[in-house]
N, C-alpha and C. Protein backbone atom coordinates (compact mmCIF):
# COMPACT_ATOMS: atom_id res chain seq x y z
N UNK A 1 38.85 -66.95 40.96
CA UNK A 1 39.18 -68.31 40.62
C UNK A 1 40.66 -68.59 40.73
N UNK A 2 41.84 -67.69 41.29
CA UNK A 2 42.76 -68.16 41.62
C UNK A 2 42.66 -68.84 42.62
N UNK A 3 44.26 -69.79 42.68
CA UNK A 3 44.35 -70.31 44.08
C UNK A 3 44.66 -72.03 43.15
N UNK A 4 44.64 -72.73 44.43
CA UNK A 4 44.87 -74.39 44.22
C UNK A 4 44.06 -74.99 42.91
N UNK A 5 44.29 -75.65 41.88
CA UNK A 5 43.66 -76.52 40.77
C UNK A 5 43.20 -77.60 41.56
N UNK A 6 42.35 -77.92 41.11
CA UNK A 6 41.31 -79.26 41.31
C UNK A 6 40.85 -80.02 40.03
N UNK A 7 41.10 -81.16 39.84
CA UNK A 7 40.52 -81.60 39.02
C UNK A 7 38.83 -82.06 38.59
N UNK A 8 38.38 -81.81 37.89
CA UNK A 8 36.65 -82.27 37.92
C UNK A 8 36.59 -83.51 38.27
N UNK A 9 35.34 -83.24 38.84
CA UNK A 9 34.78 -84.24 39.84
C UNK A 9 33.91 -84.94 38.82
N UNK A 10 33.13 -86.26 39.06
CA UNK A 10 32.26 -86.96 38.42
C UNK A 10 31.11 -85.98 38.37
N UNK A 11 30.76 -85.46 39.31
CA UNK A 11 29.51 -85.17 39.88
C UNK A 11 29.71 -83.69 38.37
N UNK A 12 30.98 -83.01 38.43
CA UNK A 12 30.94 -82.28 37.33
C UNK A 12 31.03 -82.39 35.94
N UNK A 13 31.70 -83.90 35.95
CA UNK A 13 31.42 -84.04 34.57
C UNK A 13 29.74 -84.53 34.16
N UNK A 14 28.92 -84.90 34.83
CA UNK A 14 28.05 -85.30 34.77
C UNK A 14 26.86 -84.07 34.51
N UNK A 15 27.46 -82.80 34.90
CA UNK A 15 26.60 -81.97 34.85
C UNK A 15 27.12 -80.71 33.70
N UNK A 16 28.46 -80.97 33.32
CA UNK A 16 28.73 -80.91 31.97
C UNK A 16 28.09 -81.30 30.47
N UNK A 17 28.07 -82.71 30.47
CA UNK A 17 27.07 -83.78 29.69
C UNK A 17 25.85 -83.17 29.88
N UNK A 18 25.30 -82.57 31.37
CA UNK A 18 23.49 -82.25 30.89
C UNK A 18 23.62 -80.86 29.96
N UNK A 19 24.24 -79.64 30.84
CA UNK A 19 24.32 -78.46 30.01
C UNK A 19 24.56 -78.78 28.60
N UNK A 20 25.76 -79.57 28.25
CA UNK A 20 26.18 -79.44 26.77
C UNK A 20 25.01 -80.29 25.63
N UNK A 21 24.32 -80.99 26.19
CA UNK A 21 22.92 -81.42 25.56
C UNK A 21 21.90 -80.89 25.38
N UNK A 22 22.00 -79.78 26.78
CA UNK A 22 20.65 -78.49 26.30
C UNK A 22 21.47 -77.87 25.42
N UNK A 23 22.51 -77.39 25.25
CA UNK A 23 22.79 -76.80 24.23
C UNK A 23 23.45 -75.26 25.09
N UNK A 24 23.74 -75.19 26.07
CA UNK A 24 24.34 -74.26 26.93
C UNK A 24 25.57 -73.65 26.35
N UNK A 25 26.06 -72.59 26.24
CA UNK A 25 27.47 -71.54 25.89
C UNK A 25 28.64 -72.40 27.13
N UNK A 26 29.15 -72.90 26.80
CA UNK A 26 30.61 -73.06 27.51
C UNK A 26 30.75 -71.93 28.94
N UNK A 27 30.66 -70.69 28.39
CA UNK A 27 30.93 -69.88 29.81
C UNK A 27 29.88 -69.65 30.40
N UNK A 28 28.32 -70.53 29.95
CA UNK A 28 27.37 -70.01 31.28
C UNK A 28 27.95 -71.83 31.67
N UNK A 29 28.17 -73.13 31.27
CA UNK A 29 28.61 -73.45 31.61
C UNK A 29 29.87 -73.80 32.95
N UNK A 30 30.68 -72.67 33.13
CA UNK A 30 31.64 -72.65 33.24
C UNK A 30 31.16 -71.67 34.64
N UNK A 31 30.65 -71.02 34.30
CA UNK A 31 29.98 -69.90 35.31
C UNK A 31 29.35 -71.08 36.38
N UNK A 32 27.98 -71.81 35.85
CA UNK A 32 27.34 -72.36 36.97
C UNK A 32 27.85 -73.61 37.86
N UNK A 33 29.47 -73.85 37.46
CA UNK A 33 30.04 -74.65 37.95
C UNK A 33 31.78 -74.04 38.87
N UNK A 34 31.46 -73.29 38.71
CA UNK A 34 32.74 -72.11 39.56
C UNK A 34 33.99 -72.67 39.05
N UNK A 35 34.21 -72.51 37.76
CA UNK A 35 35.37 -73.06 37.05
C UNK A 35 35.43 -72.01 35.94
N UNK A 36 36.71 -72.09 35.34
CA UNK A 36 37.30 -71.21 34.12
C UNK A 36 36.72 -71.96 32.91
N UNK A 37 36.43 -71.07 32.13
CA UNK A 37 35.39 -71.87 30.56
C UNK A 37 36.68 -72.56 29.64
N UNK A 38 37.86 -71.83 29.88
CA UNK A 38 39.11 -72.56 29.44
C UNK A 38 39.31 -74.11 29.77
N UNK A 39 38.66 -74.43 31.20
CA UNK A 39 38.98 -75.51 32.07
C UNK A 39 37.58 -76.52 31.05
N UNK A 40 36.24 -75.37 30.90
CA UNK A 40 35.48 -76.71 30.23
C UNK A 40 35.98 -76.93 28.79
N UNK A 41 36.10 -76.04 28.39
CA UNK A 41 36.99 -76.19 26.43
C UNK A 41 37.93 -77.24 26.81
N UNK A 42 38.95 -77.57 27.83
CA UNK A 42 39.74 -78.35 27.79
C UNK A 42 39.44 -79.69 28.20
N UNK A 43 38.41 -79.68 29.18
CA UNK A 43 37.94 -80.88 29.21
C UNK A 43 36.89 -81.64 28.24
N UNK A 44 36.30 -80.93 27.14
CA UNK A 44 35.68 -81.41 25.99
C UNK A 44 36.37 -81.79 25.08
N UNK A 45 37.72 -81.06 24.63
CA UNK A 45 38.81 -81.69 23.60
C UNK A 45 39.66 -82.88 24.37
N UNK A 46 40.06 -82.96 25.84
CA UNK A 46 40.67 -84.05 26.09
C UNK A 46 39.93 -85.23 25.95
N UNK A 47 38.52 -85.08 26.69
CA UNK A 47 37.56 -86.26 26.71
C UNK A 47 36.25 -87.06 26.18
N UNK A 48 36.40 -85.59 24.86
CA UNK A 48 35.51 -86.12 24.20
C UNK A 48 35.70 -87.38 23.48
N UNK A 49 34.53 -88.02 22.95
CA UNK A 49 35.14 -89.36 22.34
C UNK A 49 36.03 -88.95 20.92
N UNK A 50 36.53 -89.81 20.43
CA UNK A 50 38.15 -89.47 19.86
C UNK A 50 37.44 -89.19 18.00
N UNK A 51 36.11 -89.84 17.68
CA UNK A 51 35.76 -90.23 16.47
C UNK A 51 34.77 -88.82 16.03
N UNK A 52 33.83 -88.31 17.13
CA UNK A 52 32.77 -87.93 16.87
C UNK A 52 32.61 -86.66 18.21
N UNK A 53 33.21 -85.56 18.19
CA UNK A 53 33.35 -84.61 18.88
C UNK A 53 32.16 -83.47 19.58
N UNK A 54 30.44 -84.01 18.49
CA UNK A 54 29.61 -83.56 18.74
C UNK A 54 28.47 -83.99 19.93
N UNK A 55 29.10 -85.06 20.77
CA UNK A 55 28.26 -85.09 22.03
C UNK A 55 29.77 -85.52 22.95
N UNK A 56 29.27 -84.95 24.64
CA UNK A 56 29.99 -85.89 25.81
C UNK A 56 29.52 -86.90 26.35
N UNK A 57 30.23 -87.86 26.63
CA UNK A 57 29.28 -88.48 27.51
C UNK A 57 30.21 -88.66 29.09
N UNK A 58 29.59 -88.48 30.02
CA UNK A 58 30.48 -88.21 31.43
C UNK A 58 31.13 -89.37 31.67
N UNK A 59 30.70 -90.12 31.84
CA UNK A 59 31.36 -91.82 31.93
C UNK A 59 32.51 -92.20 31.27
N UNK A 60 32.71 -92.25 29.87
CA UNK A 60 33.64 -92.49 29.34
C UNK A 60 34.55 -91.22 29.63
N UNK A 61 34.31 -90.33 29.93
CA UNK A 61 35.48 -89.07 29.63
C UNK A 61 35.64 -88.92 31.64
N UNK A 62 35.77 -89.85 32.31
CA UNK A 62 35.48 -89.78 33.76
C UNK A 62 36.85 -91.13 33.40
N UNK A 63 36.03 -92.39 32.72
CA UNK A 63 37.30 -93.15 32.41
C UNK A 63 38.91 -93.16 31.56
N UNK A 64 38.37 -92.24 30.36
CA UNK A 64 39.98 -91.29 30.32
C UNK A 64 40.76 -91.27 30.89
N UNK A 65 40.11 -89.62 31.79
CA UNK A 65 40.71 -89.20 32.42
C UNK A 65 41.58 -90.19 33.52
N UNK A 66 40.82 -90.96 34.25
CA UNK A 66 41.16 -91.92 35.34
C UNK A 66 42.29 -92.88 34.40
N UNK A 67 42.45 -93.14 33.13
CA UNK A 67 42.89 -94.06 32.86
C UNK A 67 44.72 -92.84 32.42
N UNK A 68 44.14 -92.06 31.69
CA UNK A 68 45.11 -90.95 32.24
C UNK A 68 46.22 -90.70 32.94
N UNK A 69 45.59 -90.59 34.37
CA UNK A 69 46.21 -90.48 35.74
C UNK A 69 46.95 -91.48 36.14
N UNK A 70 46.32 -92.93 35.91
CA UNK A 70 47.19 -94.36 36.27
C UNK A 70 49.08 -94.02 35.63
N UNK A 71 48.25 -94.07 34.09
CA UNK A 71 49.89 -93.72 33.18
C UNK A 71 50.61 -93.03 33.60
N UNK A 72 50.14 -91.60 33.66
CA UNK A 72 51.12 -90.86 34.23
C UNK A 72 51.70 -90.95 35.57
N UNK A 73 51.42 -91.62 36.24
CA UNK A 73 51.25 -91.71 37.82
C UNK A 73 52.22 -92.95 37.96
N UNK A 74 52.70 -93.81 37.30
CA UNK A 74 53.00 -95.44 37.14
C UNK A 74 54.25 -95.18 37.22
N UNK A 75 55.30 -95.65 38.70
CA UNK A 75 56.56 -95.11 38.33
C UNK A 75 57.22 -96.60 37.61
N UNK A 76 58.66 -96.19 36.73
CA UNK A 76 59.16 -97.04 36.38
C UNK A 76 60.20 -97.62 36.73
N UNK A 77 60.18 -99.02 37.17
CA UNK A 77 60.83 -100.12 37.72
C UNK A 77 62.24 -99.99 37.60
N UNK A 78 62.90 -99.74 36.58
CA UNK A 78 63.92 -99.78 36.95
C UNK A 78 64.57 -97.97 35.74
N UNK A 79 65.09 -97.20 36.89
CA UNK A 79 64.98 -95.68 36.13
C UNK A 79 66.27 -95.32 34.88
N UNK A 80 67.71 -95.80 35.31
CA UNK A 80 67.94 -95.49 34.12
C UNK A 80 68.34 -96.48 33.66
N UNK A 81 68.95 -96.41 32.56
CA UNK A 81 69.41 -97.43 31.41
C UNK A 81 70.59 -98.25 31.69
N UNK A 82 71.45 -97.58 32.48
CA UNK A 82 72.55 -97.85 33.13
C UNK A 82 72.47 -99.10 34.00
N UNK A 83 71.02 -99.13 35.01
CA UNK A 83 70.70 -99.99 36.17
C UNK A 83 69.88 -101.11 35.02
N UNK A 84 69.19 -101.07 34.07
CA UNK A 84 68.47 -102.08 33.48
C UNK A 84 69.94 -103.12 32.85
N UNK A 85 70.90 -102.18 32.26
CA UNK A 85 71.62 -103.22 31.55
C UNK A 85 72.69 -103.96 32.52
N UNK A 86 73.03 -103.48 33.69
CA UNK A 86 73.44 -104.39 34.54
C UNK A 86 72.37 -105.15 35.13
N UNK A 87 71.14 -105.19 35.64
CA UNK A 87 70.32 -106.12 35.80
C UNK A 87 70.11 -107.00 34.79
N UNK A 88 70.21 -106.62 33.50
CA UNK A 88 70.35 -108.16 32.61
C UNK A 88 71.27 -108.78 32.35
N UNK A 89 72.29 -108.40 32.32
CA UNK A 89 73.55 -108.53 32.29
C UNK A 89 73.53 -109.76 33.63
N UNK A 90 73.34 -109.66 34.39
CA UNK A 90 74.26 -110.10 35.86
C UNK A 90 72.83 -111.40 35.81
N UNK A 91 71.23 -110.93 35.60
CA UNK A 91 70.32 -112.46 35.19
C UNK A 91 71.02 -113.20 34.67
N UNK A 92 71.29 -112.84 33.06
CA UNK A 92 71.37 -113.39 32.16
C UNK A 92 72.91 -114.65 32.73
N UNK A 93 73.69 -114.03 33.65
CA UNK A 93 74.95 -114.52 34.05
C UNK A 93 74.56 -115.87 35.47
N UNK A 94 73.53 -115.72 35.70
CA UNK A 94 72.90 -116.44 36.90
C UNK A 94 72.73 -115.77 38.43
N UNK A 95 72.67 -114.65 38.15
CA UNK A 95 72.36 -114.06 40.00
C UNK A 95 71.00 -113.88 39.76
N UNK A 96 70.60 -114.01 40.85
CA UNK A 96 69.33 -113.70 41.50
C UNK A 96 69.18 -112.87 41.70
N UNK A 97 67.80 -112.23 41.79
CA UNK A 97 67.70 -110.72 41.89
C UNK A 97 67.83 -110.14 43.25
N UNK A 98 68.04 -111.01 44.30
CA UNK A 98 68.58 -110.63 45.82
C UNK A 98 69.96 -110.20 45.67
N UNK A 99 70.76 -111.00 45.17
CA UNK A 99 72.07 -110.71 45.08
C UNK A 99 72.47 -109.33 43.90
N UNK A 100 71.84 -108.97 42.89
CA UNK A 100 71.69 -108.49 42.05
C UNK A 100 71.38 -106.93 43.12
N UNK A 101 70.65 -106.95 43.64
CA UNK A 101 70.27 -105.94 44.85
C UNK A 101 71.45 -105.43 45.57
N UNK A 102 71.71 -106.69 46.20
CA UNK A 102 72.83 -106.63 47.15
C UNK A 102 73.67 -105.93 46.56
N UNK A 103 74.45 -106.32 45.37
CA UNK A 103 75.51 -106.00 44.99
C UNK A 103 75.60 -104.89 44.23
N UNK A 104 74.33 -103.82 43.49
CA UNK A 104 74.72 -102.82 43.18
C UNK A 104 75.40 -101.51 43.49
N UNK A 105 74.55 -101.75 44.84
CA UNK A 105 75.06 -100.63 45.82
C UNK A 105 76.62 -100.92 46.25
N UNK A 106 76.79 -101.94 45.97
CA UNK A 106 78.74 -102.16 46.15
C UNK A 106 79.77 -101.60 44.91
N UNK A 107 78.86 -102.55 44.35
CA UNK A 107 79.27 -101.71 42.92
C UNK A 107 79.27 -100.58 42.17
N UNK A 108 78.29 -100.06 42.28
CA UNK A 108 77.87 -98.74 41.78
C UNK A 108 77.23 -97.93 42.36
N UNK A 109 78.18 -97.32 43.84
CA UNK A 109 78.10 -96.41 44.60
C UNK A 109 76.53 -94.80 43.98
N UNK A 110 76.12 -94.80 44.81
CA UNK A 110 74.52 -94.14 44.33
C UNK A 110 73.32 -94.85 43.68
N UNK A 111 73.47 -95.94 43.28
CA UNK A 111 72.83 -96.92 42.71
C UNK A 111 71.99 -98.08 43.56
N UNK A 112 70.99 -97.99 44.05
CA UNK A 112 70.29 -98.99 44.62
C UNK A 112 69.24 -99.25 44.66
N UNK A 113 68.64 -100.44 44.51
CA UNK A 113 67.44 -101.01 44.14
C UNK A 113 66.90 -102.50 44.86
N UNK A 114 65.47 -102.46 45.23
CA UNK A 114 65.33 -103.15 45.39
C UNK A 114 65.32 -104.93 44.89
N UNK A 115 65.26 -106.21 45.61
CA UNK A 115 64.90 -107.05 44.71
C UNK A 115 63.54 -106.79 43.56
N UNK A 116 62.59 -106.95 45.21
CA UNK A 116 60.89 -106.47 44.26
C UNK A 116 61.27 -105.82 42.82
N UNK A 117 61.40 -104.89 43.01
CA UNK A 117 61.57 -103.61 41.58
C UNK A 117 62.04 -104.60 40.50
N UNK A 118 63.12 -105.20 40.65
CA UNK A 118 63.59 -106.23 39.98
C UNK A 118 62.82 -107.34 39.91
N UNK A 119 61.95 -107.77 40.39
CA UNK A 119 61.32 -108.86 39.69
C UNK A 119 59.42 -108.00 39.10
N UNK A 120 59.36 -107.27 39.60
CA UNK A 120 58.22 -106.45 38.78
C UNK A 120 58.47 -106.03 37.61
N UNK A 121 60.04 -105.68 37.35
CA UNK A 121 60.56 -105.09 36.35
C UNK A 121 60.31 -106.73 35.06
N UNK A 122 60.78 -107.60 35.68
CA UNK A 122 60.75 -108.97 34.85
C UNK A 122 59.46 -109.09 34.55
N UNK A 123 58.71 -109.39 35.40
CA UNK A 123 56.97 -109.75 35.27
C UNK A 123 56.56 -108.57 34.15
N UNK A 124 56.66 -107.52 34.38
CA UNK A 124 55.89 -106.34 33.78
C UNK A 124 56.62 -106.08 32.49
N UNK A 125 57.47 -105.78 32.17
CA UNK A 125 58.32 -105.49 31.38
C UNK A 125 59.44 -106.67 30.09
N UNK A 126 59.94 -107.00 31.01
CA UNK A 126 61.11 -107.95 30.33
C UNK A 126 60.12 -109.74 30.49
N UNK A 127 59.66 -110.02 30.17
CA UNK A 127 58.65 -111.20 30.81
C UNK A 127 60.25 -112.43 29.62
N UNK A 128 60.90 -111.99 29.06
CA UNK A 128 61.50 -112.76 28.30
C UNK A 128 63.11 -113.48 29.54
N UNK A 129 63.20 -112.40 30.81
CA UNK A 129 63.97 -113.07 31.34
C UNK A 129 63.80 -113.91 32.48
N UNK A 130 62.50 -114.04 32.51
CA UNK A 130 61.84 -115.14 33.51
C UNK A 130 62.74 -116.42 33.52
N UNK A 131 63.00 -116.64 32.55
CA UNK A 131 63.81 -117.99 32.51
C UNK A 131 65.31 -117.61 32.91
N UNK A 132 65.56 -116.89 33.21
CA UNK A 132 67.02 -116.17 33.89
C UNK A 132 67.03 -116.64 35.21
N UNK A 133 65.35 -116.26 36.19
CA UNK A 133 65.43 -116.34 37.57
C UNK A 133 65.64 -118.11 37.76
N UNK A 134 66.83 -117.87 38.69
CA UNK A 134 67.38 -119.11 39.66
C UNK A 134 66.50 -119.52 40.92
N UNK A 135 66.14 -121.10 40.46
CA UNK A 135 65.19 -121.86 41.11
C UNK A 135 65.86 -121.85 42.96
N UNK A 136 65.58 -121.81 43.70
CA UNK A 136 65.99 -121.99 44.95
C UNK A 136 66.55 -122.96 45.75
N UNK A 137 65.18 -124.35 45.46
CA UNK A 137 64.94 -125.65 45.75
C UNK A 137 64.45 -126.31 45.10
N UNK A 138 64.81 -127.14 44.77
CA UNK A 138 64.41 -128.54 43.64
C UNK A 138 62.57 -128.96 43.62
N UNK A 139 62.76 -128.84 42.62
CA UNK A 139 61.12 -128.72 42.41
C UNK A 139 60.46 -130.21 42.80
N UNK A 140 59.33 -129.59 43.44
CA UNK A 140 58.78 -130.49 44.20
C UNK A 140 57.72 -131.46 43.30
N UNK A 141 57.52 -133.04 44.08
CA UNK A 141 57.07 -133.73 43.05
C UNK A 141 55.48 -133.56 43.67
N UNK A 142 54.50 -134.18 42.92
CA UNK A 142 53.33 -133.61 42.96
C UNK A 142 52.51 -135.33 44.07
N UNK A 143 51.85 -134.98 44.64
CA UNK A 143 51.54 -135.84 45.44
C UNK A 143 50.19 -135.83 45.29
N UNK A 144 49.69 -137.17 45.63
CA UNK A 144 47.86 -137.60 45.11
C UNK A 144 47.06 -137.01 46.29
N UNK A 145 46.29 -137.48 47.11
CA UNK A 145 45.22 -137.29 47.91
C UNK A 145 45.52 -137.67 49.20
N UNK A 146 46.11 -139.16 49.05
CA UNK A 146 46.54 -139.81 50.09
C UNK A 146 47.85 -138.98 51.01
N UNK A 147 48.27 -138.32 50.03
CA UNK A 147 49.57 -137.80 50.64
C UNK A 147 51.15 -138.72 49.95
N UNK A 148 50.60 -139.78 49.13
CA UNK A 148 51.76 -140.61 48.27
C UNK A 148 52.23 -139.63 46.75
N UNK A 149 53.39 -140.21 46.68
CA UNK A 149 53.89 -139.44 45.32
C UNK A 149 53.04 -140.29 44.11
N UNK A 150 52.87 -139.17 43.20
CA UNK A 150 52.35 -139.87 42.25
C UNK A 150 53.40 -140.43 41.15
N UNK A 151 52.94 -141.22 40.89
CA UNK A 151 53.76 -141.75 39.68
C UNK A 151 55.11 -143.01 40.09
N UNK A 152 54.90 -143.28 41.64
CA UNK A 152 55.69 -143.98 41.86
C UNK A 152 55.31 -145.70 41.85
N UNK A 153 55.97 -146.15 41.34
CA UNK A 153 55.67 -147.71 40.57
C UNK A 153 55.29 -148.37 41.84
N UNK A 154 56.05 -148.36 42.66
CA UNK A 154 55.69 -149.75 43.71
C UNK A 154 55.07 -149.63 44.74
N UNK A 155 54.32 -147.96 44.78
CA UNK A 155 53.55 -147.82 45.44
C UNK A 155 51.73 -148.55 45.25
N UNK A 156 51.70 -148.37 43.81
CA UNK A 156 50.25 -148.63 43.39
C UNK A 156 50.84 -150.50 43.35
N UNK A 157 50.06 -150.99 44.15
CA UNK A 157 50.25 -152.48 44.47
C UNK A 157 49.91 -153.57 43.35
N UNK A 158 49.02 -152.86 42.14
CA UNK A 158 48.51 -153.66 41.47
C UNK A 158 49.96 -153.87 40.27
N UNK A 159 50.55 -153.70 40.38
CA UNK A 159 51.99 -153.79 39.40
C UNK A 159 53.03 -154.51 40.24
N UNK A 160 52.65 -154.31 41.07
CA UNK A 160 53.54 -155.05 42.13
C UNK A 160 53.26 -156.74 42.04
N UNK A 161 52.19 -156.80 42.24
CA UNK A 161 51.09 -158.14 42.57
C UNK A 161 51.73 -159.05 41.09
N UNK A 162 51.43 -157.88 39.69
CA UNK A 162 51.67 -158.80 38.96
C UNK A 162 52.75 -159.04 38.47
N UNK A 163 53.76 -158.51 38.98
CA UNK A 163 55.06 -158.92 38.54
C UNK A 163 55.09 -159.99 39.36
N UNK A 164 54.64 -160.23 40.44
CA UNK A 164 55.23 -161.13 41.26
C UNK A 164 53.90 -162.88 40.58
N UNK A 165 52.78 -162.37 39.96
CA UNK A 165 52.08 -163.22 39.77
C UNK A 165 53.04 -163.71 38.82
N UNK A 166 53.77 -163.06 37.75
CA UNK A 166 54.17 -163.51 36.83
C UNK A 166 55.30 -164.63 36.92
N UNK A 167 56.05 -164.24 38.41
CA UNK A 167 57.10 -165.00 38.48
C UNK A 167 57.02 -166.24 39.14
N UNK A 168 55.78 -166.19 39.87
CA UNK A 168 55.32 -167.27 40.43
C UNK A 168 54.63 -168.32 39.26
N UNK A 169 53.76 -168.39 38.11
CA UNK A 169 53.70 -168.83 37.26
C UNK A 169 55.09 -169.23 36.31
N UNK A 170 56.09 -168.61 36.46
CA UNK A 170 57.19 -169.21 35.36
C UNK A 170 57.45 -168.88 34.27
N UNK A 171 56.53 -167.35 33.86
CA UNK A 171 56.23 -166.64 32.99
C UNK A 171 57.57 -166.14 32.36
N UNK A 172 58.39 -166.33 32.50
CA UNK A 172 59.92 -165.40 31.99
C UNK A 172 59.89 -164.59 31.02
N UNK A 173 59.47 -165.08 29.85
CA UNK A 173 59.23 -163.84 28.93
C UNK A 173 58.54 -162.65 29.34
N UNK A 174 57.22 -162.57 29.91
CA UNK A 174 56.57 -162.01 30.01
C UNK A 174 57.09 -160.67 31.33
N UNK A 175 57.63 -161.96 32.32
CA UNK A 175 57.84 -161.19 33.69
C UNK A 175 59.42 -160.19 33.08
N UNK A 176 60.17 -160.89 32.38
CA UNK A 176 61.21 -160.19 31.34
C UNK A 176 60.84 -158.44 30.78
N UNK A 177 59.70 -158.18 30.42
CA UNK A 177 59.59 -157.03 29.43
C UNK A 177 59.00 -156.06 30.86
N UNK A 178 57.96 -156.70 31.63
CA UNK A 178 57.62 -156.07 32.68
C UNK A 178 58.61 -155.72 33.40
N UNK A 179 60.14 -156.32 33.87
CA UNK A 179 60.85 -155.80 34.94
C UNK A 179 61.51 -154.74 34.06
N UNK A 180 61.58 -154.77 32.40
CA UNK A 180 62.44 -153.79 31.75
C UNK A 180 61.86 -152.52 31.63
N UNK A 181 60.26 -152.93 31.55
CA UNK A 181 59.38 -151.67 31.79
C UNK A 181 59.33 -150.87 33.15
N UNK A 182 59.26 -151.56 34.07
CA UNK A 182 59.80 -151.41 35.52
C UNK A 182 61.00 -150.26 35.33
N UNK A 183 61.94 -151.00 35.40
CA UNK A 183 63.17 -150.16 35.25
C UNK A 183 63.07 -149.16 34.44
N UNK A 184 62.85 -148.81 33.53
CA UNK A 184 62.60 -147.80 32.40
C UNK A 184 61.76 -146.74 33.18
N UNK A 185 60.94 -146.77 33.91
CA UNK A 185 59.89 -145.97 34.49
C UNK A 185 60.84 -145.29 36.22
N UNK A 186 61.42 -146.12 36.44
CA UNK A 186 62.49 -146.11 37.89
C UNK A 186 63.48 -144.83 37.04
N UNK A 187 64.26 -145.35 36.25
CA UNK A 187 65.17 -144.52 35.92
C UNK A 187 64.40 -142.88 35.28
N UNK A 188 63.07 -142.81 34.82
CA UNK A 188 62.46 -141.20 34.82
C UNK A 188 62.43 -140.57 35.92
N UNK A 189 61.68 -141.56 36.93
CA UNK A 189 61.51 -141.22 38.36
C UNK A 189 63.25 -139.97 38.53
């Protein structure tokens, strides 16, 4: 049984779960699966369920493990402490995380990182400096069906019509509060 480690397979944990329900010894266990009985002892204390140590079940201790491997496996965005506090530092100041990129490696010769890393690092991690990242282009206004902006007064004709009904009647007061409402709605625009 020397030589390369392998980790158990489904197909072995599954046939773990049957032996350990007949009630099988660990090393005939261990025997009819060409593995070290150390290797099944260790995979019953890692994966057994956490409450109740007297049954396996393959599934959950298949998802463990797998959930396991992700963690340990997950590299981290930005590595030392050194590169995180100039990345907040230089957000928090208004660069973008392109420039923030750009400029480490000028700055701090051995030091370089991508943008990405830097904005995964935000999303995943720091989600509090989202409001740091610098907009590009002026945010766009939202447009109906037709392809017209919404919310624009003198497009929808029926406001149009009656301001003008109003002034044609002689209405002054009335046509008065409407052009102030008018304007009031122009100047949000």
């Amino acid at each position: 049984m020397e030589g390369e480690y392998t980790h158990l397979t489904k197909e072995e944990r599954d046939m773990i779960a049957v032996l350990i329900a007949k009630g099988v010894p660990l090393s005939e266990i261990a025997q009819e699966l060409g593995r070290h009985k150390s290797t099944i002892s260790r995979e019953l204390d890692r994966n057994a369920p956490p409450t109740n140590k007297g049954y396996y079940l393959s599934h959950k201790a298949q998802e463990r493990a797998s959930y396991r491997w992700l963690v340990t496996h997950k590299r981290k965005r930005l590595k030392s402490q050194k590169i995180r506090e100039y990345v907040e530092v230089k957000l928090k100041d208004g660069w973008s995380p392109e420039i923030i990129a750009g400029r480490l490696s000028i700055e701090e010769p051995g030091n370089a990182i991508s943008h990405e890393a830097i904005y995964q690092y935000i999303y995943e991690v720091r989600r509090d400096l989202i409001t740091c990242l610098v907009r590009s282009h002026r945010k766009r206004m939202k447009k109906d069906i037709a392809g017209n902006i919404r919310n624009r007064i003198f497009r929808t004709g029926f406001l149009f019509q009656s301001v003008l009904m109003l002034l044609i009647e002689g209405n002054e007061l009335a046509t008065g509060s409407v052009i102030q409402w008018v304007q009031g709605r122009v100047r949000q625009e």
